[in-house]
Protein backbone atom coordinates (compact mmCIF):
# COMPACT_ATOMS: atom_id res chain seq x y z
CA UNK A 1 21.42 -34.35 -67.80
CA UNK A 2 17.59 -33.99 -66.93
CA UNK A 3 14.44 -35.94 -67.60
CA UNK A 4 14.05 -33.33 -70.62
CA UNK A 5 13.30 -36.37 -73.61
CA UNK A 6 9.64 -37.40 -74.40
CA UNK A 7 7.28 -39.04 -72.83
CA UNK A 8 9.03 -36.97 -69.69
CA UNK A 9 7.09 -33.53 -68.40
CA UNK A 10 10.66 -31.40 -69.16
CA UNK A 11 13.64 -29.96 -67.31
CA UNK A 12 12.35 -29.48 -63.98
CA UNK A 13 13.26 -33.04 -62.75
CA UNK A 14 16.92 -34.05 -62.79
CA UNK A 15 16.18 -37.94 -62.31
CA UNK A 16 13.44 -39.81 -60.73
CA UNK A 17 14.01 -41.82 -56.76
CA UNK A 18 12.37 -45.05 -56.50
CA UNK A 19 12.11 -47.17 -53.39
CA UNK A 20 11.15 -50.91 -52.01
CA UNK A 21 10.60 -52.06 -48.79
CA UNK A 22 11.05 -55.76 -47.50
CA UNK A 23 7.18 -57.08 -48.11
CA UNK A 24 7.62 -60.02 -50.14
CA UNK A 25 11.29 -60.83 -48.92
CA UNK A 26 14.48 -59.16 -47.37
CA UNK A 27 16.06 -59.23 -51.02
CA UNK A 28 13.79 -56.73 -52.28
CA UNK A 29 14.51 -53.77 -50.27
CA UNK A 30 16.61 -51.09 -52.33
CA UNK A 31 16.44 -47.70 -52.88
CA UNK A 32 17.23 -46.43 -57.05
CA UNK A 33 17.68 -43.19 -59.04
CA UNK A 34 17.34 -42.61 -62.69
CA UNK A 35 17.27 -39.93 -65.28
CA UNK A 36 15.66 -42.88 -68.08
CA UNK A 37 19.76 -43.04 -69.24
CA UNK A 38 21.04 -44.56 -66.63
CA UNK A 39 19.44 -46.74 -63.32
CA UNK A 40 21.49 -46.91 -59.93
CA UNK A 41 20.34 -49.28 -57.57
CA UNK A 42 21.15 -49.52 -54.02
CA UNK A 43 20.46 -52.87 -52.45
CA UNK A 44 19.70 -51.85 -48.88
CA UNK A 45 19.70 -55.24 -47.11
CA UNK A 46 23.20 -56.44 -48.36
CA UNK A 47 24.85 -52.50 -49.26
CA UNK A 48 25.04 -54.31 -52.88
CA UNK A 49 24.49 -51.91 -55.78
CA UNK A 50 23.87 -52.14 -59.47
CA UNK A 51 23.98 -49.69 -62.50
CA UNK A 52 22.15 -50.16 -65.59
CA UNK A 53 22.88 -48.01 -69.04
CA UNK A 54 19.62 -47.80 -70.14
CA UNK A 55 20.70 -46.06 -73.15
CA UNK A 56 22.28 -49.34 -74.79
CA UNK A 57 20.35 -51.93 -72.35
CA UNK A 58 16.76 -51.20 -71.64
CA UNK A 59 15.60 -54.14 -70.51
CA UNK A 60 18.68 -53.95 -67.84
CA UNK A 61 20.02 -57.16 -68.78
CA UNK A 62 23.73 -56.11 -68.41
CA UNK A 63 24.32 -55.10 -64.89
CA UNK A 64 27.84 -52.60 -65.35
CA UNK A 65 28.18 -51.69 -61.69
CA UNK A 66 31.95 -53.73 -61.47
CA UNK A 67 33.36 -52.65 -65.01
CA UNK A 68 36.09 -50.14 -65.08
CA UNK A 69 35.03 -47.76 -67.50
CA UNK A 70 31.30 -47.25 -65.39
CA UNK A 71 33.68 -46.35 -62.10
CA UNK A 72 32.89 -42.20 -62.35
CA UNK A 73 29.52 -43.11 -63.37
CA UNK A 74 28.90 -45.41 -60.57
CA UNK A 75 30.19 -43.20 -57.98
CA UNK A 76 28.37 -39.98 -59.55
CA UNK A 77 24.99 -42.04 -58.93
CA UNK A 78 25.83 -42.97 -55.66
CA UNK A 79 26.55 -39.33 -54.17
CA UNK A 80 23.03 -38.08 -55.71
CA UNK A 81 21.36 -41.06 -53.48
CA UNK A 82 23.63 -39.85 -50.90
CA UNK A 83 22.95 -36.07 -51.42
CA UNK A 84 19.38 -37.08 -51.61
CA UNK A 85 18.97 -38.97 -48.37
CA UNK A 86 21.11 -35.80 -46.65
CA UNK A 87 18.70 -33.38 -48.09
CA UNK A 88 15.71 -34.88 -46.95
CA UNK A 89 17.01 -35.76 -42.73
CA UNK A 90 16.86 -39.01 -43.22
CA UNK A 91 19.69 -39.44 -40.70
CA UNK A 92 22.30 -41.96 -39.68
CA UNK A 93 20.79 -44.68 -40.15
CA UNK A 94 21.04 -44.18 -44.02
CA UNK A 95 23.64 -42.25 -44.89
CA UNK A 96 26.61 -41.86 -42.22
CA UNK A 97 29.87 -40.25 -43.12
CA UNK A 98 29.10 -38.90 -46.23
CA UNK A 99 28.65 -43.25 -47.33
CA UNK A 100 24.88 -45.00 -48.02
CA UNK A 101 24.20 -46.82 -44.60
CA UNK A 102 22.95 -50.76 -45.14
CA UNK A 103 19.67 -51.32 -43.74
CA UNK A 104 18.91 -55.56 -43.38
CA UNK A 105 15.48 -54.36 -42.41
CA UNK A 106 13.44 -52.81 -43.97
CA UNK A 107 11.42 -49.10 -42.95
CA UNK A 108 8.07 -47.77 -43.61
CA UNK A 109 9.24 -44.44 -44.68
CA UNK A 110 5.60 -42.69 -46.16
CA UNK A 111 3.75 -39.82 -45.87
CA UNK A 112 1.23 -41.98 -46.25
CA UNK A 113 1.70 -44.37 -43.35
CA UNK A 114 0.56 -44.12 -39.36
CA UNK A 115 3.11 -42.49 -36.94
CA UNK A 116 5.28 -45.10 -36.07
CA UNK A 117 8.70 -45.37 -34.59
CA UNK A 118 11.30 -46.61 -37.45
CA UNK A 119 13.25 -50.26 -36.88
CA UNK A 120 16.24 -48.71 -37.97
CA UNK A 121 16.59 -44.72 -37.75
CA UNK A 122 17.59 -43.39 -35.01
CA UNK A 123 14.79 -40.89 -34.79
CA UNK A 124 10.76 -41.35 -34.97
CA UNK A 125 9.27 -40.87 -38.26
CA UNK A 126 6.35 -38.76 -38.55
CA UNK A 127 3.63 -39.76 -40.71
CA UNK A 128 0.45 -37.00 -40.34
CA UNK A 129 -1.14 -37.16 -43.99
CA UNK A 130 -4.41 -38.43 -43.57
CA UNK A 131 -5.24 -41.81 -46.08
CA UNK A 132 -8.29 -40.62 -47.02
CA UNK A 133 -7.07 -37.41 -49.11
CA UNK A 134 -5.47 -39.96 -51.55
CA UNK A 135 -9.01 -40.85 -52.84
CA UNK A 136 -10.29 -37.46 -52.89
């Protein structure tokens, strides 16, 4: 499945990666996929995670990540944010062992963001775009 359906820009995006850091508490730090049918959530802080048909439950009131019939769903979700973090060397301290890593703390992970050396990776992370070229 791909983002092909309206309002969506067509085939060239398989689903879309979201992410949130721990700035207003340590409960909001997760990393997500979706492809506008389905939502996979990783809760980074606790290693919690939660999938959300959109298809039947837009408003993601029913969270289906425990039900028995979601179980190849649920895993299928969770290798593409595991093939994801592989892909772009983000290292051991989120994915080890072929498994999502839990991070309690939370990492400034940006392009966007001064060099700084991560909390929890085990390597520095390289920030070099320059702020200013986002108002240009």
């Amino acid at each position: 499945a791909h983002c092909d359906y309206a309002p969506n820009p067509g085939p060239w995006r398989r689903w879309i990666d979201m992410e949130h850091s721990t700035c207003y508490n340590a409960s909001n730090h997760w990393s997500a996929l979706t492809d506008g049918r389905m939502k996979y959530v990783y809760q980074a802080w606790n290693g919690g995670e939660q999938l959300f048909n959109l298809t039947v439950d837009p408003g993601e009131t029913m969270e289906i990540s425990e039900l028995p019939e979601y179980a190849d769903e649920l895993a299928l979700w969770r290798g593409r944010l595991v093939a994801q973090f592989e892909a772009e060397g983000r290292g051991e301290g989120w994915v080890k062992d072929g498994k999502l890593v839990q991070r309690p703390t939370g990492t400034t992970y940006s392009p966007y963001y001064p060099k700084t050396k991560s909390n929890d990776v085990d390597r520095d992370v390289v920030h070099e775009a320059n702020p200013v070229e986002l108002f240009i």
